[in-house]
C-alpha atoms as a PDB file:
ATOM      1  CA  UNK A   1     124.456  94.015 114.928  1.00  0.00           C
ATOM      2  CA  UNK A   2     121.288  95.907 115.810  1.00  0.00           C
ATOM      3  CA  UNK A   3     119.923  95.846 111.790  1.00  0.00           C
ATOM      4  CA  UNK A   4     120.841  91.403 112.251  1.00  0.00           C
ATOM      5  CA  UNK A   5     118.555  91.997 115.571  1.00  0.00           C
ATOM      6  CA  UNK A   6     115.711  93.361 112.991  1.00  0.00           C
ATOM      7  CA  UNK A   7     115.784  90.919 110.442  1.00  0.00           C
ATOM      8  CA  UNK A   8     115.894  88.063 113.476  1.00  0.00           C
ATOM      9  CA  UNK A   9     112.403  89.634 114.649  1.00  0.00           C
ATOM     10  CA  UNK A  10     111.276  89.886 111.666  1.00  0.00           C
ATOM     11  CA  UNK A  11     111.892  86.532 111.028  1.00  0.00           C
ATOM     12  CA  UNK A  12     110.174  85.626 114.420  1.00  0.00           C
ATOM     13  CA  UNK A  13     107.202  87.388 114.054  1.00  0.00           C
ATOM     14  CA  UNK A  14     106.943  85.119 110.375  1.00  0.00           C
ATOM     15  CA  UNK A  15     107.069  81.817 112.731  1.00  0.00           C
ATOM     16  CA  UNK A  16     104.751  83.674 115.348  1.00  0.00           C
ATOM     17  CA  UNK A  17     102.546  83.743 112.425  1.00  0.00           C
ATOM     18  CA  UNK A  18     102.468  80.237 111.293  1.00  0.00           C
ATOM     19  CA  UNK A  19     102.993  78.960 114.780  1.00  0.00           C
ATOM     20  CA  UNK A  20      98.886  80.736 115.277  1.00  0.00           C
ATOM     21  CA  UNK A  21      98.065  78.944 111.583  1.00  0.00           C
ATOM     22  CA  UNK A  22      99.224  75.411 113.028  1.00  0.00           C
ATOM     23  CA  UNK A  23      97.607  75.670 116.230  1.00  0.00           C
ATOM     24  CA  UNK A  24      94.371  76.601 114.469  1.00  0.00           C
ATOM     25  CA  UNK A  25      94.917  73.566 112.865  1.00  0.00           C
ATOM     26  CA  UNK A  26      95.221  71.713 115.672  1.00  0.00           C
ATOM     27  CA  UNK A  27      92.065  73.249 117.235  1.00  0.00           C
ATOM     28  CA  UNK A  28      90.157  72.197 114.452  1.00  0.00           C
ATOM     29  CA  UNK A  29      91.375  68.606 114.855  1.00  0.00           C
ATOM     30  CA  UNK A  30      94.078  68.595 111.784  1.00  0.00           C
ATOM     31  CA  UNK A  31      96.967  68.076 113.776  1.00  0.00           C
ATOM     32  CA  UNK A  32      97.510  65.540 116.729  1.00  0.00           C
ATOM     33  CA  UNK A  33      97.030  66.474 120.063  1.00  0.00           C
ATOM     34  CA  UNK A  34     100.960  65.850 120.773  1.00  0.00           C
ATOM     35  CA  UNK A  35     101.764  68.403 117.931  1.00  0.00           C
ATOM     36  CA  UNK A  36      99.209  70.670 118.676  1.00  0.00           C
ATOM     37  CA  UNK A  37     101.605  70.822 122.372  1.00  0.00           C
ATOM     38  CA  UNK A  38     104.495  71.227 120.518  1.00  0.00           C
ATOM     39  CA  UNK A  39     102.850  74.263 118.496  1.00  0.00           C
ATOM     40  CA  UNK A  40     101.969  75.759 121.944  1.00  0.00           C
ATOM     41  CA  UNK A  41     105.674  75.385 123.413  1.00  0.00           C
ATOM     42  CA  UNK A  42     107.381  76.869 120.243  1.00  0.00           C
ATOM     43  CA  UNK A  43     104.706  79.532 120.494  1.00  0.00           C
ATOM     44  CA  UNK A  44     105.100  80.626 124.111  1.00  0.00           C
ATOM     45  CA  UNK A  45     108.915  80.409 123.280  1.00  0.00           C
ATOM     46  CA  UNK A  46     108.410  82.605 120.344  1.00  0.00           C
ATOM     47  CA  UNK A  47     106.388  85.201 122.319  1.00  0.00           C
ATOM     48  CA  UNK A  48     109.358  84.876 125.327  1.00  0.00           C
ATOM     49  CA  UNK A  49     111.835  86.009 122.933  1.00  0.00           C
ATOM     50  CA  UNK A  50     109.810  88.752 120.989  1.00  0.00           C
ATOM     51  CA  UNK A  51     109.004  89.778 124.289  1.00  0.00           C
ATOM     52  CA  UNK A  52     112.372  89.850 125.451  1.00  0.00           C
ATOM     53  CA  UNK A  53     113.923  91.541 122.082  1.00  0.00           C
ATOM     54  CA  UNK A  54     111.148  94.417 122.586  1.00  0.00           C
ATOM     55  CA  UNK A  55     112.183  95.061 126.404  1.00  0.00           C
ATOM     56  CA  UNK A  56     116.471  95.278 125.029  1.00  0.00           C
ATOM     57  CA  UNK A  57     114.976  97.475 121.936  1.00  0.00           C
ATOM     58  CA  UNK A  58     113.475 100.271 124.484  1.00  0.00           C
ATOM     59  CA  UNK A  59     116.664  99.910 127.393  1.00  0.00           C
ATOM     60  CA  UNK A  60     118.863 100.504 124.051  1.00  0.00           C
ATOM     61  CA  UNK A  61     116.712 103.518 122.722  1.00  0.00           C
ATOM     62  CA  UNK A  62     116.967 104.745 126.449  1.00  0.00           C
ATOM     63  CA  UNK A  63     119.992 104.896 126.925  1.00  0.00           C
ATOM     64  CA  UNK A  64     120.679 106.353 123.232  1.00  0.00           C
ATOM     65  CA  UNK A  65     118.502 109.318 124.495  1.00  0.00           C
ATOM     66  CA  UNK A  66     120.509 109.594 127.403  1.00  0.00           C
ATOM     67  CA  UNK A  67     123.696 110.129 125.489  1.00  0.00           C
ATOM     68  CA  UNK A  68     122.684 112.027 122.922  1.00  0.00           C
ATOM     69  CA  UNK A  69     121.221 114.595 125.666  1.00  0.00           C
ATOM     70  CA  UNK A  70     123.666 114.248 127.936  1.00  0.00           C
ATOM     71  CA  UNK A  71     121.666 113.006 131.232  1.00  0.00           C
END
């Protein structure tokens, strides 16, 4: 499960990426202002779950440490 959690964030930071390429667009008036919003909402989304991935990663490495050393 935890190399599927990888790939998934992998994948996420991909759509991160291109999420920052459309609303560049959008800032420079290629895109409409109403997809230019929706650019911003899958982006904050995006950064919510990257965000949220990183904070499980470093409980899970924790508490790896705490077995393996027996605290």
């Amino acid at each position: 499960m935890e190399e599927r959690l990888k790939i998934n964030i992998e994948e996420l930071r991909k759509l991160r990426n291109l999420d920052t390429f459309c609303a560049d667009l959008a800032e420079n008036k290629s895109l409409s202002e109403e997809a230019f919003r929706i650019v911003k909402r899958v982006l904050k989304n995006l950064t919510k779950l990257q965000s949220d991935y990183e904070e499980e990663d470093e409980k899970r490495k924790r508490e790896r440490e705490k077995i393996k050393y027996g605290l």
